[in-house]
N, C-alpha and C. Protein backbone atom coordinates (compact mmCIF):
# COMPACT_ATOMS: atom_id res chain seq x y z
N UNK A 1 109.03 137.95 138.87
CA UNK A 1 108.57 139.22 139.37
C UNK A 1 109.52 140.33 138.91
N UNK A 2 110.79 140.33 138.85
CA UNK A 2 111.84 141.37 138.62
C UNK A 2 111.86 141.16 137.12
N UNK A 3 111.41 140.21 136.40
CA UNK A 3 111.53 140.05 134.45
C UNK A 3 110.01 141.11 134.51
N UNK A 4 108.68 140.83 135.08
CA UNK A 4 108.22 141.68 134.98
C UNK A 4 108.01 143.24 135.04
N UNK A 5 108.74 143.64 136.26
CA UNK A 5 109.34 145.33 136.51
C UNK A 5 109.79 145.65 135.32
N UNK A 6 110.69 144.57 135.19
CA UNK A 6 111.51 145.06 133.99
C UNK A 6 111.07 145.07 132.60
N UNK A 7 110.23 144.63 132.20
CA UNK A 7 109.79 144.69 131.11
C UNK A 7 108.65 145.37 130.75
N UNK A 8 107.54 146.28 131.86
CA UNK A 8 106.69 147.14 131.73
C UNK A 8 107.97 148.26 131.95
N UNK A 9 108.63 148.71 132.66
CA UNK A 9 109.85 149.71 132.43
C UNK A 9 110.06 149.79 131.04
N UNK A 10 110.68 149.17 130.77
CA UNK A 10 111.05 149.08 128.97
C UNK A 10 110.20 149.35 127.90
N UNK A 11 108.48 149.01 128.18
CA UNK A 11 107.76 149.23 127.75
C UNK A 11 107.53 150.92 127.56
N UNK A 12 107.60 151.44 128.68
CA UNK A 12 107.21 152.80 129.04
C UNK A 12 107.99 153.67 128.18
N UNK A 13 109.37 153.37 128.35
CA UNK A 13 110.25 154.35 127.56
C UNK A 13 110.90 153.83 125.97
N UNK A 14 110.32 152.39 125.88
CA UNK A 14 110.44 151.95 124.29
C UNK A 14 109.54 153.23 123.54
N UNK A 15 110.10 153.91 122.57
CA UNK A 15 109.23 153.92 121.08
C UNK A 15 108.42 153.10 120.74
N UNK A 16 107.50 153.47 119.74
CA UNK A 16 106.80 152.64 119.49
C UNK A 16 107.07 151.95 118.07
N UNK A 17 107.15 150.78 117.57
CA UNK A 17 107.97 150.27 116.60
C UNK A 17 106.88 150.36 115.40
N UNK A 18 105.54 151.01 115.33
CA UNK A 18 105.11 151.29 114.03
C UNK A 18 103.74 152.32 114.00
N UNK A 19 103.08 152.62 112.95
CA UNK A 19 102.26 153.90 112.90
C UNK A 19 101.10 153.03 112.18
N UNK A 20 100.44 154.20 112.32
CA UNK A 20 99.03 154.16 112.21
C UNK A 20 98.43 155.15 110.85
N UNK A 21 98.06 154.53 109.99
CA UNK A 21 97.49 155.85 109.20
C UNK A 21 96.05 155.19 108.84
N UNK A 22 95.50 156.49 108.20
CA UNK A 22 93.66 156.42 108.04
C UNK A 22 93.28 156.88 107.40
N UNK A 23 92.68 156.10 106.05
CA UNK A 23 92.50 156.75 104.49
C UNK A 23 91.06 156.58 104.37
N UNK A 24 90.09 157.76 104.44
CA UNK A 24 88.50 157.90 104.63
C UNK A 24 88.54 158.15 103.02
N UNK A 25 87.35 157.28 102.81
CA UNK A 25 86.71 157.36 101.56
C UNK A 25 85.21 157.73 101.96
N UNK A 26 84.33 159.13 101.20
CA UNK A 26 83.30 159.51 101.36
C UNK A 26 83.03 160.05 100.42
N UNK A 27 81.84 159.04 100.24
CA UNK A 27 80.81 158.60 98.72
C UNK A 27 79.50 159.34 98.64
N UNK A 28 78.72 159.96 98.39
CA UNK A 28 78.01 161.07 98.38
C UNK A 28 76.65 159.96 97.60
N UNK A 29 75.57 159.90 98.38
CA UNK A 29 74.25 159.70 98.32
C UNK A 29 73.31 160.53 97.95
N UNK A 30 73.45 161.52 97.63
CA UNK A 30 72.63 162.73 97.56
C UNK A 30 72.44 162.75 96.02
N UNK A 31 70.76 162.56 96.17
CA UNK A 31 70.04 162.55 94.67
C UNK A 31 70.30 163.38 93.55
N UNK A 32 70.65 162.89 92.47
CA UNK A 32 70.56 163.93 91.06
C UNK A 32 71.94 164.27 91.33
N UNK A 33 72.98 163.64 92.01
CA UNK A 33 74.42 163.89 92.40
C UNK A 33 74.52 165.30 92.85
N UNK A 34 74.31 165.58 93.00
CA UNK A 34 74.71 166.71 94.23
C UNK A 34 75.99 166.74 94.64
N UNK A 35 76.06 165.69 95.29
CA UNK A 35 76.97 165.51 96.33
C UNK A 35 78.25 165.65 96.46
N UNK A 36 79.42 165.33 96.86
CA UNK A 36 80.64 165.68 96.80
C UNK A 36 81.50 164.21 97.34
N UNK A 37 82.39 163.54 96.51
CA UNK A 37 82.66 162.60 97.03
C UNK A 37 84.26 162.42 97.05
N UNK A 38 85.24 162.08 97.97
CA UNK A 38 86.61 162.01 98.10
C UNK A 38 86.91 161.14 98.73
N UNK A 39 88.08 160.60 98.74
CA UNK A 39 89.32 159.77 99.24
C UNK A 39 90.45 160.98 100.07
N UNK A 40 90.34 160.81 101.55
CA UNK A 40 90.61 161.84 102.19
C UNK A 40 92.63 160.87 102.90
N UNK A 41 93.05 161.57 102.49
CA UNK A 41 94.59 160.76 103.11
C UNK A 41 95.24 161.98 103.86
N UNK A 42 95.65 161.88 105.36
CA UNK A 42 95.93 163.42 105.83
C UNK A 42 97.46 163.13 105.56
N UNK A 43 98.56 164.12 105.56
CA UNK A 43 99.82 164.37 105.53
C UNK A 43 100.35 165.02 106.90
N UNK A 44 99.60 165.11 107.70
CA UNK A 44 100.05 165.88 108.75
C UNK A 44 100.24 165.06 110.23
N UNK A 45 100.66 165.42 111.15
CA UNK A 45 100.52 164.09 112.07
C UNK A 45 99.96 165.37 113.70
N UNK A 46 99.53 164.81 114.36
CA UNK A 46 98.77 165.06 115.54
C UNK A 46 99.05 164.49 116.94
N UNK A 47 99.35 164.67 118.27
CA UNK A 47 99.35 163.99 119.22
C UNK A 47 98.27 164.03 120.29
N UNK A 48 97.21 163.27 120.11
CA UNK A 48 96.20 163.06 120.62
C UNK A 48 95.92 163.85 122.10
N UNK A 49 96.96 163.34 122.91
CA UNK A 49 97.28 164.44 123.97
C UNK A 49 97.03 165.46 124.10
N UNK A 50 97.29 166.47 123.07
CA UNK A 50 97.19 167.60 123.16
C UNK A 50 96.33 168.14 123.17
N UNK A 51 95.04 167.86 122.76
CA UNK A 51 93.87 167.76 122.93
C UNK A 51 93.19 167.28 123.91
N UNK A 52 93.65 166.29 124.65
CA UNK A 52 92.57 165.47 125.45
C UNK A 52 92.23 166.02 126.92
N UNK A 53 91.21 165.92 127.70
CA UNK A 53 91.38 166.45 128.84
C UNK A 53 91.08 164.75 129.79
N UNK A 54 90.81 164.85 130.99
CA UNK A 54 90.42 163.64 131.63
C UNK A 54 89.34 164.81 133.15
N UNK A 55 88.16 163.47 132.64
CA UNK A 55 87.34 164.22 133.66
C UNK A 55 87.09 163.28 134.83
N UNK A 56 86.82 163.87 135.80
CA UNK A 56 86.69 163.04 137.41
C UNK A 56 85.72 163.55 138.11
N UNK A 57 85.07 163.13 139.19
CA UNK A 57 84.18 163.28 139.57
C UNK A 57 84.12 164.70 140.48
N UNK A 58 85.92 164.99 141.04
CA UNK A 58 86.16 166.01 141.85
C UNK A 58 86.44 166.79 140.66
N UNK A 59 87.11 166.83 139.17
CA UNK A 59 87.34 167.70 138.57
C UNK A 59 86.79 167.29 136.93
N UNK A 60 85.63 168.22 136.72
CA UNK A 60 84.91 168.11 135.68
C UNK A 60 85.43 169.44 134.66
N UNK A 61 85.84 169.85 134.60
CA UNK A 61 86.95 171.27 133.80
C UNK A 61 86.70 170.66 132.25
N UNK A 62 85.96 171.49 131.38
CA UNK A 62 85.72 171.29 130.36
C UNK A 62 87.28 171.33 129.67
N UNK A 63 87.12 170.71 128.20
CA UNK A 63 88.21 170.49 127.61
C UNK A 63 88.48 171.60 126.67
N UNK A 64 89.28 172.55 126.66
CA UNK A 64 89.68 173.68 126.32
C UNK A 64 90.55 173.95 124.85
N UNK A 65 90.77 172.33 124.32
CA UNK A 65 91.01 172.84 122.89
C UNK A 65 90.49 173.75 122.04
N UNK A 66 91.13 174.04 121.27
CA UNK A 66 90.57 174.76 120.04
C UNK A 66 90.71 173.75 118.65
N UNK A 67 89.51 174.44 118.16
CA UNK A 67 89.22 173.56 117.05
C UNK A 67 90.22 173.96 116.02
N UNK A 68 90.99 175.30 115.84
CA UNK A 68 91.34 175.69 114.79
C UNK A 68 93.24 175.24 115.39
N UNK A 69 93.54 174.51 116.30
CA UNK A 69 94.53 173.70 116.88
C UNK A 69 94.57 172.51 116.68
N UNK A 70 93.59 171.46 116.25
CA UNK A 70 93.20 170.49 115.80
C UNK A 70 93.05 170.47 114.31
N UNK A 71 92.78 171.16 113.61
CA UNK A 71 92.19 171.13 112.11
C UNK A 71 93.51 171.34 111.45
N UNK A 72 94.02 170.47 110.38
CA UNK A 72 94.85 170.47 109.46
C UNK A 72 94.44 171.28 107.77
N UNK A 73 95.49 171.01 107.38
CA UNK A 73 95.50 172.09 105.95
C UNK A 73 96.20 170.89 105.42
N UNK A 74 97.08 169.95 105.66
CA UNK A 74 97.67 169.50 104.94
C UNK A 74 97.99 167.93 104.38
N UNK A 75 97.14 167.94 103.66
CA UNK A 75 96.26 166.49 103.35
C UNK A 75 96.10 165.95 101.65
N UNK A 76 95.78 165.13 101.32
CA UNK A 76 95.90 164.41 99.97
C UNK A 76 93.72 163.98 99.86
N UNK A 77 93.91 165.01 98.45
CA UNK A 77 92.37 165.17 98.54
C UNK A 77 92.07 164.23 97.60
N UNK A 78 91.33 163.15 96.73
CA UNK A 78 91.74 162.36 95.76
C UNK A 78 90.22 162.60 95.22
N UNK A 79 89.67 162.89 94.08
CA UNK A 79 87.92 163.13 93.63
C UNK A 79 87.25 161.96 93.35
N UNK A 80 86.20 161.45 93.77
CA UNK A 80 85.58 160.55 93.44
C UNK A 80 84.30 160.74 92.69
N UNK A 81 83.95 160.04 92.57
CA UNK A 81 82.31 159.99 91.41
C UNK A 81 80.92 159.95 92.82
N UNK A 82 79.97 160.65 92.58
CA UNK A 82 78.72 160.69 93.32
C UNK A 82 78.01 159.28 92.77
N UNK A 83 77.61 158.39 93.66
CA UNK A 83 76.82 156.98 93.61
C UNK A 83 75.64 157.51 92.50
N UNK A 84 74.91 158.84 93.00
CA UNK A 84 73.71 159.15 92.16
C UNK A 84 74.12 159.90 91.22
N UNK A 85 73.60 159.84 89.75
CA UNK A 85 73.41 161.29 88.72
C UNK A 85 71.88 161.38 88.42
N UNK A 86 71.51 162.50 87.72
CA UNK A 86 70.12 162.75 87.52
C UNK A 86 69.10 161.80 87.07
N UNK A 87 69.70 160.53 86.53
CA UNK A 87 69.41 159.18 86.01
C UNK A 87 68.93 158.36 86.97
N UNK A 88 69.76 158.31 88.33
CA UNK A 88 69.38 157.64 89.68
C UNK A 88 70.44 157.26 89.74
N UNK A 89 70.34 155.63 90.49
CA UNK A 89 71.97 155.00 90.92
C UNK A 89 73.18 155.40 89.31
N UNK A 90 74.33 155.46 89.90
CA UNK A 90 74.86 154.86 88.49
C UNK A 90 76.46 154.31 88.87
N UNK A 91 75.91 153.03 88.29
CA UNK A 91 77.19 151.72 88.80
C UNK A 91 78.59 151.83 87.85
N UNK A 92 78.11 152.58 86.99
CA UNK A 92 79.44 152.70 86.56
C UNK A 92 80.60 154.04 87.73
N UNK A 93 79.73 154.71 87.92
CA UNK A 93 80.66 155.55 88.72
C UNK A 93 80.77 154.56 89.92
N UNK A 94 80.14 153.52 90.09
CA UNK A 94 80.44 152.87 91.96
C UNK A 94 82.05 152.14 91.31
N UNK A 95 81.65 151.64 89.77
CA UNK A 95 82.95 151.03 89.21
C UNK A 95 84.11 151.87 89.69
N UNK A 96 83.97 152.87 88.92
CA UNK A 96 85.15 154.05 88.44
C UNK A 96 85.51 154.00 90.40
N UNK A 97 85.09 154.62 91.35
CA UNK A 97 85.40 154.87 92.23
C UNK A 97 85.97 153.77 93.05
N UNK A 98 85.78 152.28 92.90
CA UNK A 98 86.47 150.93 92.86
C UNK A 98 87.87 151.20 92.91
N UNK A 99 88.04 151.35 91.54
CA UNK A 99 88.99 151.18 90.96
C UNK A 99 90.16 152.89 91.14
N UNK A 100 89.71 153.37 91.34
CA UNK A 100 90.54 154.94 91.97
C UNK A 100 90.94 153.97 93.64
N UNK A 101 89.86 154.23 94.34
CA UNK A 101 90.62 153.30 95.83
C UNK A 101 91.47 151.69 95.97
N UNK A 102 91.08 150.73 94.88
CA UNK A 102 91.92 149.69 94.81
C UNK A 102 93.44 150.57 94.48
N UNK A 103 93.26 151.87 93.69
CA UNK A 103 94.54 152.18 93.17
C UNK A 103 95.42 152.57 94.93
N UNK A 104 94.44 153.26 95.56
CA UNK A 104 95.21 154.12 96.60
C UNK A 104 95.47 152.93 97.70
N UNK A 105 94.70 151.85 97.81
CA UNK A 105 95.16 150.66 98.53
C UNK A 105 96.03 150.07 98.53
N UNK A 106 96.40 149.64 96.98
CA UNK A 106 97.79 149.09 96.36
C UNK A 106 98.77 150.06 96.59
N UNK A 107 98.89 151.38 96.51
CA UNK A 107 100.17 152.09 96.96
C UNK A 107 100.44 151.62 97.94
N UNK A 108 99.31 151.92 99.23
CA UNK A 108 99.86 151.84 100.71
C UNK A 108 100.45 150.37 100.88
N UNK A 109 99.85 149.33 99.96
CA UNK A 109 100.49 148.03 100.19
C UNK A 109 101.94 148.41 100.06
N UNK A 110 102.07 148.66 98.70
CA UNK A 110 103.60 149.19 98.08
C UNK A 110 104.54 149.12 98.94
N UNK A 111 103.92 150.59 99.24
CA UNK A 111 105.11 151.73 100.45
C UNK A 111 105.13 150.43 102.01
N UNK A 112 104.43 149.27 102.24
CA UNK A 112 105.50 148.95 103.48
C UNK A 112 103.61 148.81 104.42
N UNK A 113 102.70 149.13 103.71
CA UNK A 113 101.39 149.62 104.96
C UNK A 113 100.90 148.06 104.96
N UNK A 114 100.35 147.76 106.28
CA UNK A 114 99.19 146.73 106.21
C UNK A 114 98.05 147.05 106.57
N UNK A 115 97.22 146.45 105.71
CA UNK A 115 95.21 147.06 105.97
C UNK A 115 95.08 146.02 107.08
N UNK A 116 95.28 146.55 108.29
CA UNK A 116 94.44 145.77 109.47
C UNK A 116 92.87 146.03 109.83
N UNK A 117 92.02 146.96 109.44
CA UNK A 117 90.72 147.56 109.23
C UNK A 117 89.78 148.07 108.59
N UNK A 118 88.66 147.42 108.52
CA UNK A 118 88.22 148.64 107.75
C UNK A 118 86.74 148.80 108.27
N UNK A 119 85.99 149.68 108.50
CA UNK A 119 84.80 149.98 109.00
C UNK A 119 84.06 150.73 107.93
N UNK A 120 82.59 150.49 107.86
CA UNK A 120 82.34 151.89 106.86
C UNK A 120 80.53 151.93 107.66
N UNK A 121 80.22 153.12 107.28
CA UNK A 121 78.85 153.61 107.50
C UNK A 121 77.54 154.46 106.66
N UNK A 122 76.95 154.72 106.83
CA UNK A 122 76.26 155.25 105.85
C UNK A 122 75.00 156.09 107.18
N UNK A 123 75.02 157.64 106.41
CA UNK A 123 73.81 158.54 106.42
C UNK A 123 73.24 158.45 105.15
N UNK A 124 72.12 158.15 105.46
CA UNK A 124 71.16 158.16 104.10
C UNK A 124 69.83 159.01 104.50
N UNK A 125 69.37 158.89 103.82
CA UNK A 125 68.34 159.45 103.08
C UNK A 125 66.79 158.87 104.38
N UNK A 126 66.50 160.05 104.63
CA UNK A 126 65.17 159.41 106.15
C UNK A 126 64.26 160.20 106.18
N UNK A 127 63.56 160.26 105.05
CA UNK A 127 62.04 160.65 104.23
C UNK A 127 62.45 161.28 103.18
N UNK A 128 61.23 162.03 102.94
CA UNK A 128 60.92 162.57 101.54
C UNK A 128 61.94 164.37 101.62
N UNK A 129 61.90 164.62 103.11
CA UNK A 129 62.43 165.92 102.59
C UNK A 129 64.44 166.18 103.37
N UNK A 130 64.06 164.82 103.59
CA UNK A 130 66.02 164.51 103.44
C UNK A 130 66.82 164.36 102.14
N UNK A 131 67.56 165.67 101.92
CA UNK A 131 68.18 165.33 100.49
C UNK A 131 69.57 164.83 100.80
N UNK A 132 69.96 164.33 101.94
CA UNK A 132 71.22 164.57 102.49
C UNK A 132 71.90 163.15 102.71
N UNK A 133 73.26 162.39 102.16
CA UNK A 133 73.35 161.26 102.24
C UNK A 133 75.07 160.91 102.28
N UNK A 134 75.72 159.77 103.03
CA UNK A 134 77.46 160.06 102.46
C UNK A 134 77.25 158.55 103.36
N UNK A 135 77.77 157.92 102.26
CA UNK A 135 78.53 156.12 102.55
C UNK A 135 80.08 157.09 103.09
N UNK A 136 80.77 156.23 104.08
CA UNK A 136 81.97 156.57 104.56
C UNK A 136 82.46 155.52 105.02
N UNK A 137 83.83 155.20 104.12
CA UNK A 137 84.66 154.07 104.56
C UNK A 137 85.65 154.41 105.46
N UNK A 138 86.52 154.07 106.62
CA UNK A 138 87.73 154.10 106.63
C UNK A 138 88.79 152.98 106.52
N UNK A 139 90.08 153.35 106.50
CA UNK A 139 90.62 152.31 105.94
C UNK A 139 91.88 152.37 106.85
N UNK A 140 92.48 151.43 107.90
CA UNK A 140 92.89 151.78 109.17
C UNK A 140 94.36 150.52 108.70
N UNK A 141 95.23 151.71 108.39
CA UNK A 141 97.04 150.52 108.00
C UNK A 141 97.57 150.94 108.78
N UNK A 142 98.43 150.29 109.25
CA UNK A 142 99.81 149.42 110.08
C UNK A 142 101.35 149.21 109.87
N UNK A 143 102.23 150.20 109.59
CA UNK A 143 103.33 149.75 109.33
C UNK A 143 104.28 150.13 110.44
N UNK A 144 105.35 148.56 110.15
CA UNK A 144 106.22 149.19 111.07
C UNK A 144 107.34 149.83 110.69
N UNK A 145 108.27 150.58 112.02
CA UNK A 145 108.89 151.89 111.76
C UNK A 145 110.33 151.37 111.60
């Protein structure tokens, strides 16, 4: 009982012994390429907190951030290839864009990161007068500090 006190104590005021980073890749679906596609890596860091509110049943107080308090400037933009050109699919750009993110994967290996995640999604295309589309990976590493 007293190893336990003691070790959620320790917990509380330990540091935390590693970080979190999150490298979005967004691939552009949009016909005849249009679209706009990047490897998004931010440089800036954020404390979630500062933002957050907590709502209760006695106190519902909307959350009063500002968006322009949240939004960064300072980030690693990397260009990728649009899935479509005026041709239709084209696999050589799905290649090319492969091989740009295997590159940015292998750094983070490099530098010390581990890929513990990865999720991805897709808005596509939902009839004839949707021109609007973006595959979106993220890519969720782990290193410790």
């Amino acid at each position: 009982m007293i190893f336990g006190a003691f070790a959620q104590n320790e917990l509380e005021t330990t540091p935390p012994k590693f970080e979190i980073k999150v490298i979005t890749s967004i691939e552009s679906i949009v016909p005849m390429g249009l679209g706009r596609s990047r490897l998004i890596s931010s440089n800036a860091e954020r404390n979630y907190q500062e933002f957050s509110s907590e709502q209760t049943e006695d106190d519902n107080t909307r959350n009063k951030s500002k968006r322009k308090d949240i939004r960064i400037k300072d980030f690693e933009e990397t260009k990728l290839l649009n899935f479509y050109n005026l041709g239709g699919i084209r696999f050589q750009n799905i290649a090319s864009n492969d091989v740009v993110i295997s590159s940015k994967l292998t750094a983070m290996l490099t530098e010390g990161w581990d890929l513990i995640f990865v999720t991805s999604a897709v808005e596509s295309d939902a009839g004839e007068k949707d021109e609007q589309g973006i595959f979106i990976t993220r890519y969720i590493f782990k290193r410790r500090l």
